[in-house]
PDB file of N, CA and C in Angstrom:
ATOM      1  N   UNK A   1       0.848  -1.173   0.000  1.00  0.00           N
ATOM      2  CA  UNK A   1       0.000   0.000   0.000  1.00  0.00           C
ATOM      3  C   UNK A   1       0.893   1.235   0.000  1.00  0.00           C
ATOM      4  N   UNK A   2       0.895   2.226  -1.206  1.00  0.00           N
ATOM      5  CA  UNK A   2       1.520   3.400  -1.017  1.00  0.00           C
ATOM      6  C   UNK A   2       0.568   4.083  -0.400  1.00  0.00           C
ATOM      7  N   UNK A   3       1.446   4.940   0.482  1.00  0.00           N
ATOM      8  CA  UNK A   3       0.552   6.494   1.195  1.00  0.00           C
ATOM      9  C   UNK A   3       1.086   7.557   0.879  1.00  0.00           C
ATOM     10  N   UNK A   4       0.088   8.819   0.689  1.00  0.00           N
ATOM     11  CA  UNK A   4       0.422   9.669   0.461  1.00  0.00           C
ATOM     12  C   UNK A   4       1.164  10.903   1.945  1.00  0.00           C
ATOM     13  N   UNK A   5       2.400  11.627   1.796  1.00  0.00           N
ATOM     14  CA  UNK A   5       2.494  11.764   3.152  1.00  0.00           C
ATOM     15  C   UNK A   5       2.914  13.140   3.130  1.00  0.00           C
ATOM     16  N   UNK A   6       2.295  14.073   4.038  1.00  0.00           N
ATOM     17  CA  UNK A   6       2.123  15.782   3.603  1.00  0.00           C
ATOM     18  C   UNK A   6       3.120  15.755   4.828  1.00  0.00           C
ATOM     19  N   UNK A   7       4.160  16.026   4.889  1.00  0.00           N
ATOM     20  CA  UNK A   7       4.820  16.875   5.708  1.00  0.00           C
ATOM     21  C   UNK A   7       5.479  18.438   5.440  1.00  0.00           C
ATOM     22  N   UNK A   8       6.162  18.532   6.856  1.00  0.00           N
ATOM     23  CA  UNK A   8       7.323  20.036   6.805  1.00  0.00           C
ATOM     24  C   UNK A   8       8.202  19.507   6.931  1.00  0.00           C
ATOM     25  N   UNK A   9       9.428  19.374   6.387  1.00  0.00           N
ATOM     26  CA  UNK A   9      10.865  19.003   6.557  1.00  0.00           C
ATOM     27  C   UNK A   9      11.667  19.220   7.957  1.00  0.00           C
ATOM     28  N   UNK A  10      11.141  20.843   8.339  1.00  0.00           N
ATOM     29  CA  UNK A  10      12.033  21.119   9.766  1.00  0.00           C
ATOM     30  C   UNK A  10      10.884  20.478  10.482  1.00  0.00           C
ATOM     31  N   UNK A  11       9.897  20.089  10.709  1.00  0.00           N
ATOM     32  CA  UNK A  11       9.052  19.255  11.817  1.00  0.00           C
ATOM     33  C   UNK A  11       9.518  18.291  12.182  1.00  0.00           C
ATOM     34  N   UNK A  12       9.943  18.069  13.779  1.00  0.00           N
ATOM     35  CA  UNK A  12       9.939  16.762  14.402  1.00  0.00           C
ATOM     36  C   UNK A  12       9.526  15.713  14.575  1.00  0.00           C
ATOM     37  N   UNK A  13       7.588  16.129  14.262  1.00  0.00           N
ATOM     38  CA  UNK A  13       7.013  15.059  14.099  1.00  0.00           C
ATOM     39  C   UNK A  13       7.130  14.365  13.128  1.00  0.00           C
ATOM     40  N   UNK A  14       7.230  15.207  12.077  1.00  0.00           N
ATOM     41  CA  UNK A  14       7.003  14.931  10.538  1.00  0.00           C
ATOM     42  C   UNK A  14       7.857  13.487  10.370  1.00  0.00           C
ATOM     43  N   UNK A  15       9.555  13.885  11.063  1.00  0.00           N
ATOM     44  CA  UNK A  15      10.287  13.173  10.820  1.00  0.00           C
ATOM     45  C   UNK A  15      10.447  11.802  11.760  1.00  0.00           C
ATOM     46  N   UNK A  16       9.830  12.249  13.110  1.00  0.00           N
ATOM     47  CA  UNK A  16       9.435  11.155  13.940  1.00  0.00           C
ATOM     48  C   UNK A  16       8.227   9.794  12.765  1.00  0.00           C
ATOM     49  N   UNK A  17       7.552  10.885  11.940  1.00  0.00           N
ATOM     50  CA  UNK A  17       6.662   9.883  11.557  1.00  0.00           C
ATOM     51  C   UNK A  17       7.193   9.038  10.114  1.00  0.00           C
ATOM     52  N   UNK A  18       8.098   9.964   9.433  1.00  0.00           N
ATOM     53  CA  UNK A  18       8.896   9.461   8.360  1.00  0.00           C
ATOM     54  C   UNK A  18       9.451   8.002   9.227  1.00  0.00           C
ATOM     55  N   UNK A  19      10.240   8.589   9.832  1.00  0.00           N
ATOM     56  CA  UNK A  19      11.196   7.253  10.688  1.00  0.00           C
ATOM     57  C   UNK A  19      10.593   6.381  10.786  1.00  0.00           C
ATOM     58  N   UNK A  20       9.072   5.905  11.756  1.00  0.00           N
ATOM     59  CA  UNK A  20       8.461   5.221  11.507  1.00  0.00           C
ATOM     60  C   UNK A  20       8.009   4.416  10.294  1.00  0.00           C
ATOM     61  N   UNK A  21       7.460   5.049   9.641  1.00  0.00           N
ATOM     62  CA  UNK A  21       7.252   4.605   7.757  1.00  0.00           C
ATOM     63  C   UNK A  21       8.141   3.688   7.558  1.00  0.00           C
ATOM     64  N   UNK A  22       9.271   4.589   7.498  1.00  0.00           N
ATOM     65  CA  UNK A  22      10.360   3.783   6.974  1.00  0.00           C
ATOM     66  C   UNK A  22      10.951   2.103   7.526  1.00  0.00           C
ATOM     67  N   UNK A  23      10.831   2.710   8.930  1.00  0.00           N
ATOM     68  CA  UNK A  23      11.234   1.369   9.726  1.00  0.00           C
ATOM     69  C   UNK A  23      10.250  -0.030   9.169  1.00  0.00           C
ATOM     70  N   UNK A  24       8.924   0.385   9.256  1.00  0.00           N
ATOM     71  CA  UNK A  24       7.945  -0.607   9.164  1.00  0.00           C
ATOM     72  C   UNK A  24       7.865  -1.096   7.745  1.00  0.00           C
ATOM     73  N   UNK A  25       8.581  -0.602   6.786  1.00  0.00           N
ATOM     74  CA  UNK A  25       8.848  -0.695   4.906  1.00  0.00           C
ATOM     75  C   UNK A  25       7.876  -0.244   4.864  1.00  0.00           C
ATOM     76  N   UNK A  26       7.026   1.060   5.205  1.00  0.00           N
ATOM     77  CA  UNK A  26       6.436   1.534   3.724  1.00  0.00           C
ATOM     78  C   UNK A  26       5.978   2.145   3.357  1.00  0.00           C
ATOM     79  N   UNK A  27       5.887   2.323   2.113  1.00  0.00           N
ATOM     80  CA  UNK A  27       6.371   3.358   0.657  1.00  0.00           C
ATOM     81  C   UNK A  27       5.191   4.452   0.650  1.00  0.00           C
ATOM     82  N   UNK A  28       5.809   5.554   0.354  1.00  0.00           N
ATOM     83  CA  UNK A  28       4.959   6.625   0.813  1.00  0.00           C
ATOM     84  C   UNK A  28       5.584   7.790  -0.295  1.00  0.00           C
ATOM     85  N   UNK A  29       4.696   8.545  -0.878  1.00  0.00           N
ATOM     86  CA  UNK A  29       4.960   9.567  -1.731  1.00  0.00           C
ATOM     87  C   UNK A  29       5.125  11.021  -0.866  1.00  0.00           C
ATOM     88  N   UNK A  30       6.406  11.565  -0.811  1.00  0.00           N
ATOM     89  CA  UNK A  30       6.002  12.675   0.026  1.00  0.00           C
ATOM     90  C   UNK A  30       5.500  13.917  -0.915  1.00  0.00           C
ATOM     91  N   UNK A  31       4.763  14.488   0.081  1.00  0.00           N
ATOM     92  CA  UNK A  31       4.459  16.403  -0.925  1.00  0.00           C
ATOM     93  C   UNK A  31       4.785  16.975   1.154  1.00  0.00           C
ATOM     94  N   UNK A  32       5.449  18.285   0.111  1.00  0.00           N
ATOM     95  CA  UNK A  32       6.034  19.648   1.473  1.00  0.00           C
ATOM     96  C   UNK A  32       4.435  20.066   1.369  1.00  0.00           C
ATOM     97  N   UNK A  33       4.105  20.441   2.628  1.00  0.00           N
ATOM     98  CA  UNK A  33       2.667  20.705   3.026  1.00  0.00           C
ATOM     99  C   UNK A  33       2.716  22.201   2.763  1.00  0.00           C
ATOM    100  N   UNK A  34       3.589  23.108   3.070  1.00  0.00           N
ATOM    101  CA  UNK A  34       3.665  24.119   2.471  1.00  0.00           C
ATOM    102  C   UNK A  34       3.688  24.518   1.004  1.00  0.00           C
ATOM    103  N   UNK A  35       4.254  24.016   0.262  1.00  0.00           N
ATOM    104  CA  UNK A  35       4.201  24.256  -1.175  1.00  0.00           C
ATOM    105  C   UNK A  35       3.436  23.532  -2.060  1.00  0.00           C
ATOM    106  N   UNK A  36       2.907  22.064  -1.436  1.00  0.00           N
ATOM    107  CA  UNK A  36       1.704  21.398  -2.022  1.00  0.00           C
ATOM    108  C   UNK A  36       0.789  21.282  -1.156  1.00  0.00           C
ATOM    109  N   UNK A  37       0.213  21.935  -0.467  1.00  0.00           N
ATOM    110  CA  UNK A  37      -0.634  21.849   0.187  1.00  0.00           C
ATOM    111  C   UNK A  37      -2.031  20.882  -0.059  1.00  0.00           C
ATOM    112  N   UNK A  38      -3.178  20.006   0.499  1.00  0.00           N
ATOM    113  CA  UNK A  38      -3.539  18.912   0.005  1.00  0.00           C
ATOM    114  C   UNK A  38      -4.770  20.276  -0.456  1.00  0.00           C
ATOM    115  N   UNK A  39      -5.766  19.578  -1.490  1.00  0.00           N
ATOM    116  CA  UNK A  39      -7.381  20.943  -1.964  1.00  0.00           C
ATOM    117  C   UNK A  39      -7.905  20.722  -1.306  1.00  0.00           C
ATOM    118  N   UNK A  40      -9.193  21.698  -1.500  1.00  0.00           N
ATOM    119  CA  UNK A  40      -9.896  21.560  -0.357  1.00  0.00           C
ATOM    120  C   UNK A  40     -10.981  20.269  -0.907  1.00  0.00           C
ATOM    121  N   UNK A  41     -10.565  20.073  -1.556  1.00  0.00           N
ATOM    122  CA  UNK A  41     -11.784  18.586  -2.308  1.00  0.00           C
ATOM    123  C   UNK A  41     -11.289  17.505  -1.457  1.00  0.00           C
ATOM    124  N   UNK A  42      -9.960  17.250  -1.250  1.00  0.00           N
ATOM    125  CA  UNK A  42      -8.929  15.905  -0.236  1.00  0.00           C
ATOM    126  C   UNK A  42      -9.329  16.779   1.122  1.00  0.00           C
ATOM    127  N   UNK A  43      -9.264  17.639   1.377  1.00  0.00           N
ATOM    128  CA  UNK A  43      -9.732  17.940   3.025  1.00  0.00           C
ATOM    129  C   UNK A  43     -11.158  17.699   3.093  1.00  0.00           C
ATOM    130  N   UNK A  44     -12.007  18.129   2.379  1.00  0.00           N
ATOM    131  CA  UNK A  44     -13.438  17.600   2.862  1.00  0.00           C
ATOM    132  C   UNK A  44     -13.818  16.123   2.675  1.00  0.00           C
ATOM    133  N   UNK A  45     -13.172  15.094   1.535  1.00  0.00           N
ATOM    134  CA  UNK A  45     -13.185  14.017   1.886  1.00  0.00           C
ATOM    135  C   UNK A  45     -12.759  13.492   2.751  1.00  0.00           C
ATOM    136  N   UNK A  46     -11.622  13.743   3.852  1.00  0.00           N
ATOM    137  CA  UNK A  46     -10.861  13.312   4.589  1.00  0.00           C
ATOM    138  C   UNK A  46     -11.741  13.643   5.748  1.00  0.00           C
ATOM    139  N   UNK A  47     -12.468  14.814   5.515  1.00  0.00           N
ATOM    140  CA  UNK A  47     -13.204  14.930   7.095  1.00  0.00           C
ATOM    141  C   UNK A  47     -14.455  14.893   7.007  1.00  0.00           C
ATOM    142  N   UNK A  48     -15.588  13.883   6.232  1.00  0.00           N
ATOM    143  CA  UNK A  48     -15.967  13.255   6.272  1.00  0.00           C
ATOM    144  C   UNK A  48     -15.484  11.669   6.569  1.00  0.00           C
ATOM    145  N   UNK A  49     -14.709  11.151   5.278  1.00  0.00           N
ATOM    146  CA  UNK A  49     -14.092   9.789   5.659  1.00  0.00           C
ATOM    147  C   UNK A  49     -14.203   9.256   7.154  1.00  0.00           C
ATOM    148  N   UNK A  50     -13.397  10.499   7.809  1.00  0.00           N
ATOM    149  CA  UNK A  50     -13.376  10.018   9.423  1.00  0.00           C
ATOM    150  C   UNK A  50     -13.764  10.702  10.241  1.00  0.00           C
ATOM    151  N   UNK A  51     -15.187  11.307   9.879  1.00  0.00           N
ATOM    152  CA  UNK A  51     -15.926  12.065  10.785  1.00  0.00           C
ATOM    153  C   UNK A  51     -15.146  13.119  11.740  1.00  0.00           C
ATOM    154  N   UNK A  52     -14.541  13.449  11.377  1.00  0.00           N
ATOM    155  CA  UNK A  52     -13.640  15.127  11.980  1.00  0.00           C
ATOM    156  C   UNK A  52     -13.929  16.003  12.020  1.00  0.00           C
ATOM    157  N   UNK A  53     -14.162  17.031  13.156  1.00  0.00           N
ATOM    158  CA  UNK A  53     -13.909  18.490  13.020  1.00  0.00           C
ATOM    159  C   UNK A  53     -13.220  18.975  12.250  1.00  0.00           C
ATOM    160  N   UNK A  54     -13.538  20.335  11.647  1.00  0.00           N
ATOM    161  CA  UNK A  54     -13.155  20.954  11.497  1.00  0.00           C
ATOM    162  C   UNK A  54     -11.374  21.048  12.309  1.00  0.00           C
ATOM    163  N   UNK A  55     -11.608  21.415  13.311  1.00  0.00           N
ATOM    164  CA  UNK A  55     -10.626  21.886  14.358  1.00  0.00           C
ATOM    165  C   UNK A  55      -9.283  21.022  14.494  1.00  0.00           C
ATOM    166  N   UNK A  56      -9.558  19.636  14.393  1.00  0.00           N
ATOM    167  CA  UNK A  56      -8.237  18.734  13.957  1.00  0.00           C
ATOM    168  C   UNK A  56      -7.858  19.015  12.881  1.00  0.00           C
ATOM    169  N   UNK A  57      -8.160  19.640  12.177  1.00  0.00           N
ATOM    170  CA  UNK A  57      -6.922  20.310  10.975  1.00  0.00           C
ATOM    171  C   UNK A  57      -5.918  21.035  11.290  1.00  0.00           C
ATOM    172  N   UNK A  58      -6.457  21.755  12.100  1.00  0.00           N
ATOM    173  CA  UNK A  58      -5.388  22.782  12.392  1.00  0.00           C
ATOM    174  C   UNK A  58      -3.973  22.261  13.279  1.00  0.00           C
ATOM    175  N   UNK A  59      -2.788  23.001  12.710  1.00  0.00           N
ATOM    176  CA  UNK A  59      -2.091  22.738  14.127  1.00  0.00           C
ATOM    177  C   UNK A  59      -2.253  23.902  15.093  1.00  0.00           C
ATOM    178  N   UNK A  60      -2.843  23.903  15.929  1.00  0.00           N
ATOM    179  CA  UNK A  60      -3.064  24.341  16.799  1.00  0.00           C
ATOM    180  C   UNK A  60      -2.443  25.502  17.737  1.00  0.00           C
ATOM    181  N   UNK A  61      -0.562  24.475  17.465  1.00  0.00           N
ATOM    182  CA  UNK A  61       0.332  25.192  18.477  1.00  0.00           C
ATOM    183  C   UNK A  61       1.329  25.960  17.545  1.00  0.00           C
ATOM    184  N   UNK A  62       0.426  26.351  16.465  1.00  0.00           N
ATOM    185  CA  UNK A  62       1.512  26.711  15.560  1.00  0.00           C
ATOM    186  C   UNK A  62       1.349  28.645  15.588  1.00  0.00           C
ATOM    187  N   UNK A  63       2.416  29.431  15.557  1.00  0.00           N
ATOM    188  CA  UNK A  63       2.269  30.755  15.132  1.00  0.00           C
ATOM    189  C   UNK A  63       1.507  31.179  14.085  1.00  0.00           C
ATOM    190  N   UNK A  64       1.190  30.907  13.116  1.00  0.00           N
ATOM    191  CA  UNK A  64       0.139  31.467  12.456  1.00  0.00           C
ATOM    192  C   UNK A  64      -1.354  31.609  12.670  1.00  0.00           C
ATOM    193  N   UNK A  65      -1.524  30.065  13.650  1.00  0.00           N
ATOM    194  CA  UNK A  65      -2.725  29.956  13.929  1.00  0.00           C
ATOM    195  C   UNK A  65      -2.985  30.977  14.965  1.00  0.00           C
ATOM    196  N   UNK A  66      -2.049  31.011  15.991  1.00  0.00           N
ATOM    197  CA  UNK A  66      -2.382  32.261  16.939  1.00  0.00           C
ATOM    198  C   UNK A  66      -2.137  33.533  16.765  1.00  0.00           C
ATOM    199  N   UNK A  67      -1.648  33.880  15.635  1.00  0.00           N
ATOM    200  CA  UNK A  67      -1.358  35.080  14.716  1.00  0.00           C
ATOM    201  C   UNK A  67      -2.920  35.305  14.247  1.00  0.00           C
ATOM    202  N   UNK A  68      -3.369  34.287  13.554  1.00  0.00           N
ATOM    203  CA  UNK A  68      -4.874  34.718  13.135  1.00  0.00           C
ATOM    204  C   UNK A  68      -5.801  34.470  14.135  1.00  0.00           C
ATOM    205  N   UNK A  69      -5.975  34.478  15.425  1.00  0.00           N
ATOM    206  CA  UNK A  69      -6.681  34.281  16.408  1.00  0.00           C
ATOM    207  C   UNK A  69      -7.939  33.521  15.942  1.00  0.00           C
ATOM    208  N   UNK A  70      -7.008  31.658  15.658  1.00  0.00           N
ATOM    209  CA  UNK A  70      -8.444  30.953  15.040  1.00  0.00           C
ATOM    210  C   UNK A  70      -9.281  30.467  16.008  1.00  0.00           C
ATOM    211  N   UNK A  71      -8.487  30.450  17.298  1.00  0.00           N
ATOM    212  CA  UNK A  71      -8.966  29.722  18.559  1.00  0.00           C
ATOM    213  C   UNK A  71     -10.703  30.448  18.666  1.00  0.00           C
ATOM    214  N   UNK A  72     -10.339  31.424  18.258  1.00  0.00           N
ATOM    215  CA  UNK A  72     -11.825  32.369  18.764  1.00  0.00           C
ATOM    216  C   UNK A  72     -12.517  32.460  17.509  1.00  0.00           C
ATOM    217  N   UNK A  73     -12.020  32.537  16.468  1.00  0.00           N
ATOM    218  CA  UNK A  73     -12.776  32.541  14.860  1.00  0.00           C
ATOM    219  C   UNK A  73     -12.900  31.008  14.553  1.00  0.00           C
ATOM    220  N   UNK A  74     -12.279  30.239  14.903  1.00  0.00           N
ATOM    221  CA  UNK A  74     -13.147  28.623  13.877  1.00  0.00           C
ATOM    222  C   UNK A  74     -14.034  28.727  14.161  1.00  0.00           C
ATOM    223  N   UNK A  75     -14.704  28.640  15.320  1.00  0.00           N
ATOM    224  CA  UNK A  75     -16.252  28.186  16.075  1.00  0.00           C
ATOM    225  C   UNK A  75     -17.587  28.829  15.207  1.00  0.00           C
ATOM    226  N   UNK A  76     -16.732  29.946  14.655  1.00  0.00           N
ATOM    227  CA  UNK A  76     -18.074  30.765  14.161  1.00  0.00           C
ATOM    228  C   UNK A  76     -17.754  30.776  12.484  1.00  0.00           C
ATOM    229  N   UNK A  77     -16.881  30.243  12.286  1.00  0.00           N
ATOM    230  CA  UNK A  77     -16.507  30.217  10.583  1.00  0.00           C
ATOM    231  C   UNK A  77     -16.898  29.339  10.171  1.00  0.00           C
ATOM    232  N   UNK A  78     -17.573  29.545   8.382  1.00  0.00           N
ATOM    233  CA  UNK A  78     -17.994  28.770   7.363  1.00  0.00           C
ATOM    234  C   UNK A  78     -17.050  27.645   7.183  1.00  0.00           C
ATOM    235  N   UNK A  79     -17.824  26.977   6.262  1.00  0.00           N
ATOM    236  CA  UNK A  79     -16.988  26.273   5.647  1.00  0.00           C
ATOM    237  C   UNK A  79     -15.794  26.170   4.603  1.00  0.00           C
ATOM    238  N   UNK A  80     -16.443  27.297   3.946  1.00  0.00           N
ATOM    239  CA  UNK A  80     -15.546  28.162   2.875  1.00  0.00           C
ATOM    240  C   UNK A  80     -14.813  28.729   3.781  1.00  0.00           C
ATOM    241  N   UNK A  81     -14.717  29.334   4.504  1.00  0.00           N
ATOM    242  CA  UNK A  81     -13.773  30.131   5.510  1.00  0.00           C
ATOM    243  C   UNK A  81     -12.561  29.581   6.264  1.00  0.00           C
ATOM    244  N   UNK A  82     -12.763  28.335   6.163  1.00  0.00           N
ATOM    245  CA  UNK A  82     -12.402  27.077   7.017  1.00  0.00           C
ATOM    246  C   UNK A  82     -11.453  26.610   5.777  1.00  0.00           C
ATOM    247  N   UNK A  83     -11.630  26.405   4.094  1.00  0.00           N
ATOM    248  CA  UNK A  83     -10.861  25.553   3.675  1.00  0.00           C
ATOM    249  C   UNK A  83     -10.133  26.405   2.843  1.00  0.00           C
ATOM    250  N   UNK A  84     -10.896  28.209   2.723  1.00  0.00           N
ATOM    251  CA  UNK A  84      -9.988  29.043   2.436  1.00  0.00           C
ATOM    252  C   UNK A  84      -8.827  29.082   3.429  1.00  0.00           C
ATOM    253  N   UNK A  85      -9.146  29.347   4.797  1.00  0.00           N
ATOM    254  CA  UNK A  85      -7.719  29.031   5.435  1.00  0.00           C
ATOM    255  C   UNK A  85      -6.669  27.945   5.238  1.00  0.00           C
ATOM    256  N   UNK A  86      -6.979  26.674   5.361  1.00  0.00           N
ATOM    257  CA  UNK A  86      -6.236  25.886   5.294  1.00  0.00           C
ATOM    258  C   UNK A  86      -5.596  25.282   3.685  1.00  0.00           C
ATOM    259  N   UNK A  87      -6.513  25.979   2.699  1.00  0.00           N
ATOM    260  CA  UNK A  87      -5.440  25.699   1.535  1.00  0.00           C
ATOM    261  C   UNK A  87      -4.930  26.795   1.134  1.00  0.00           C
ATOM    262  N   UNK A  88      -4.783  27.930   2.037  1.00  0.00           N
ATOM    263  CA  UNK A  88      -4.299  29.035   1.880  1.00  0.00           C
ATOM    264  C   UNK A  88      -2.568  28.813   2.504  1.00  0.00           C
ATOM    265  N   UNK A  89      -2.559  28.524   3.102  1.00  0.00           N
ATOM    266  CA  UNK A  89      -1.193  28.711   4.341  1.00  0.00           C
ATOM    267  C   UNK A  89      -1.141  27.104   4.704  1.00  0.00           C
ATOM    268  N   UNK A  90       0.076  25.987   4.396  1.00  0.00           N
ATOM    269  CA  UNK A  90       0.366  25.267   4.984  1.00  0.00           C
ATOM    270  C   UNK A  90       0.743  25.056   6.221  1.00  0.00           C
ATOM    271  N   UNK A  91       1.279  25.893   6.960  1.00  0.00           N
ATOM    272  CA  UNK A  91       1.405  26.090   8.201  1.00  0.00           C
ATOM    273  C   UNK A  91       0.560  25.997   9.072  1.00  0.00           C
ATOM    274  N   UNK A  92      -0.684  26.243   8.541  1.00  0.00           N
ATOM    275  CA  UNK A  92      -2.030  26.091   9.240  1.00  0.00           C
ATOM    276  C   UNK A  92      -2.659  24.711   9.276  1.00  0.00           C
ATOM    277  N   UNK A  93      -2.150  23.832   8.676  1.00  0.00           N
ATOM    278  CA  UNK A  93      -2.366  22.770   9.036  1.00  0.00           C
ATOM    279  C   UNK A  93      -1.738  21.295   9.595  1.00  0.00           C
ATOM    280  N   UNK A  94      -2.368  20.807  10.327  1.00  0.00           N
ATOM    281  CA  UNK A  94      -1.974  19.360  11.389  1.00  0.00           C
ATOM    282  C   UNK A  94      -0.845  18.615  10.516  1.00  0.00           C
ATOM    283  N   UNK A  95       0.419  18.597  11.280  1.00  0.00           N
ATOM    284  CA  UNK A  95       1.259  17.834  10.555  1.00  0.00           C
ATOM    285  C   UNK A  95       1.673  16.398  10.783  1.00  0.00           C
ATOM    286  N   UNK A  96       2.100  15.483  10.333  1.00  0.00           N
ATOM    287  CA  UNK A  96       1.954  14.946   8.987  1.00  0.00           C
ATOM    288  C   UNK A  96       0.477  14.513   9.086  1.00  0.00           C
ATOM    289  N   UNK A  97       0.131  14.722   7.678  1.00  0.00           N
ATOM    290  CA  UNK A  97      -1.412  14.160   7.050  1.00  0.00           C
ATOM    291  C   UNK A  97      -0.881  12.757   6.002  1.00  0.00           C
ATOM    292  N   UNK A  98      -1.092  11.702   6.360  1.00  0.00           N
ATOM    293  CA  UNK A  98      -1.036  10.267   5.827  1.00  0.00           C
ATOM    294  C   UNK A  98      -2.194   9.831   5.810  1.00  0.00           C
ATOM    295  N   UNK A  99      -2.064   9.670   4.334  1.00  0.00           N
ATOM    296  CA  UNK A  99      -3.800   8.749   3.468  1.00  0.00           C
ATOM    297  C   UNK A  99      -2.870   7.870   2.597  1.00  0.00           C
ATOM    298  N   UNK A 100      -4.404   6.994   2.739  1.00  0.00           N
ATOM    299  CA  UNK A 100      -4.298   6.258   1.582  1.00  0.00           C
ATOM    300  C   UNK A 100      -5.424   5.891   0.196  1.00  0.00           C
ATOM    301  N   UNK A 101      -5.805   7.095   0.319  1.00  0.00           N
ATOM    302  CA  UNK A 101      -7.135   7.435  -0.183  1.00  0.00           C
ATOM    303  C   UNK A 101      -8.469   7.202   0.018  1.00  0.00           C
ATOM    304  N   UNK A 102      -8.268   5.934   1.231  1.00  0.00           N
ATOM    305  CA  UNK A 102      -9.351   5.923   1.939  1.00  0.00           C
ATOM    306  C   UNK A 102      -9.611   6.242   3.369  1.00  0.00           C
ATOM    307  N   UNK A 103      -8.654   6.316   3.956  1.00  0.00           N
ATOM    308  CA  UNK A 103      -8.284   6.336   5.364  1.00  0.00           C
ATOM    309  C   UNK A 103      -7.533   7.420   5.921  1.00  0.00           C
ATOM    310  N   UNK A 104      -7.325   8.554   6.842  1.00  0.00           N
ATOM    311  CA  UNK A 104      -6.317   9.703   7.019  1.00  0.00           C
ATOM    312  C   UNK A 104      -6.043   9.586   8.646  1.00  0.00           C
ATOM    313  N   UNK A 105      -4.928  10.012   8.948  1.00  0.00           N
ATOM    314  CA  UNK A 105      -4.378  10.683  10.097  1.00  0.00           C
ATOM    315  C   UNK A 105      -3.912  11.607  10.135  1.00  0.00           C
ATOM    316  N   UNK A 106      -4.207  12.199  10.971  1.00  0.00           N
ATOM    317  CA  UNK A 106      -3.453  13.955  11.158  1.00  0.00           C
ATOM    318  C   UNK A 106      -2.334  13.862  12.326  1.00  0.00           C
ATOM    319  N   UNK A 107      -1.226  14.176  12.049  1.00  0.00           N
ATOM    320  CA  UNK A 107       0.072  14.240  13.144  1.00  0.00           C
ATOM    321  C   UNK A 107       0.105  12.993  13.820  1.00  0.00           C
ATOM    322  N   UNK A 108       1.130  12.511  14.821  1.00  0.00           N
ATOM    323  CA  UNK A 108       1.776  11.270  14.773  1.00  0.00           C
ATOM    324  C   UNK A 108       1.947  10.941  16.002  1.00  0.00           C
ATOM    325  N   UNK A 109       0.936   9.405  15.858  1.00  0.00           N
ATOM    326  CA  UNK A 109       0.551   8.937  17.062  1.00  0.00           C
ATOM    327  C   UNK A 109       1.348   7.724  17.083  1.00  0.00           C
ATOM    328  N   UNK A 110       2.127   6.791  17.535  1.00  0.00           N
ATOM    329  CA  UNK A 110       2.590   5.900  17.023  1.00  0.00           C
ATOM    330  C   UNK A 110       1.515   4.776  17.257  1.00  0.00           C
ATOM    331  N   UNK A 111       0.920   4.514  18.661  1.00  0.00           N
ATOM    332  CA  UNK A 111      -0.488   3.760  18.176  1.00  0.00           C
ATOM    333  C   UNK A 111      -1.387   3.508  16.956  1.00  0.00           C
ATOM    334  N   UNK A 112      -1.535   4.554  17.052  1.00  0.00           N
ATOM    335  CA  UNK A 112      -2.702   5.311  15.945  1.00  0.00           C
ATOM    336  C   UNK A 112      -1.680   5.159  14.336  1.00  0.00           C
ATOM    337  N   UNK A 113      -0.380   4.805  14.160  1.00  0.00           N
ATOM    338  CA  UNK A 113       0.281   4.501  12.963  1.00  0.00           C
ATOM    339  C   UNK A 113       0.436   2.880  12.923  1.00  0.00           C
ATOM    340  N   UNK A 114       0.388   2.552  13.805  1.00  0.00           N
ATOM    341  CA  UNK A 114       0.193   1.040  14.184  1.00  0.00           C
ATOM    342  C   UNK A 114      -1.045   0.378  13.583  1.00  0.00           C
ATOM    343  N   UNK A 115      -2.419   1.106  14.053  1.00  0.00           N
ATOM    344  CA  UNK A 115      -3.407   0.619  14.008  1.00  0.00           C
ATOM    345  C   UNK A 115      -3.983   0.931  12.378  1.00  0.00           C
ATOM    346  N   UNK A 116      -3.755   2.123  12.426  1.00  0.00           N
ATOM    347  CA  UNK A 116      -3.673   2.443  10.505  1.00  0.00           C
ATOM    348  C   UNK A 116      -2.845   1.759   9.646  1.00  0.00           C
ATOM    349  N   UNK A 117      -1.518   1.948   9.615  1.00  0.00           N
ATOM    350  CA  UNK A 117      -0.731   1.845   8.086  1.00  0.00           C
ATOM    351  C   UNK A 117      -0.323   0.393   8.151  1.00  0.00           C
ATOM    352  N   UNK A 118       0.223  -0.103   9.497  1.00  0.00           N
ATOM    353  CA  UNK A 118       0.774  -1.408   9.749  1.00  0.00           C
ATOM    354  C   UNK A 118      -0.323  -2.145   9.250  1.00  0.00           C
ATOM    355  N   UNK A 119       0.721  -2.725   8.228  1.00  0.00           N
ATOM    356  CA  UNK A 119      -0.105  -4.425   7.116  1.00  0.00           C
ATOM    357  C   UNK A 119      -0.150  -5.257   7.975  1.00  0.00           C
TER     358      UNK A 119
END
């Protein structure tokens, strides 16, 4: 099974979750979440797919997000508002995102990579 795998290069997790991948063999296409950011057509399938908030997109603890004070604006923002942000600015979103076109995780649980990707 290839996965598709959105990271940031300087992220810890990103690379905590690469490492993983790798260890377990497997094969994964990367895109920089900043410069390919996923559309908003793969984010609304993805959060349906697995019944998600809105709000797990975001990273949360990131400077931009508290630069745009989303903590207090998601709650009351559209939907359009919601995927204009996040395919606007990679930074604004949960890092690493691993699919496999049917299935997604947002940032890196090693359980939760266990229970997903592990064949």
């Amino acid at each position: 099974m290839a996965l598709t795998f959105y990271g940031y290069p300087p992220c810890g997790t990103c690379r905590k979750a690469k490492k993983w991948l790798e260890k377990e063999n497997i094969s994964f296409e990367e895109y920089h979440i900043v410069k390919h950011p996923p559309s908003r057509e793969e984010l609304k399938a993805w959060k349906e797919q697995e019944g998600l908030e809105w709000k797990h997109f975001f990273n949360t603890s990131g400077k931009k997000y508290r630069e745009m004070d989303l903590k207090t604006r998601l709650p009351k923002a559209s939907e359009k508002e919601v995927l204009e942000w996040l395919t606007s600015d990679g930074m604004l979103l949960k890092r690493p995102i691993v699919t496999d076109g049917e299935s997604v995780t947002l940032g890196f649980k090693e359980p939760v990579f266990e229970e997903k990707w592990k064949a």
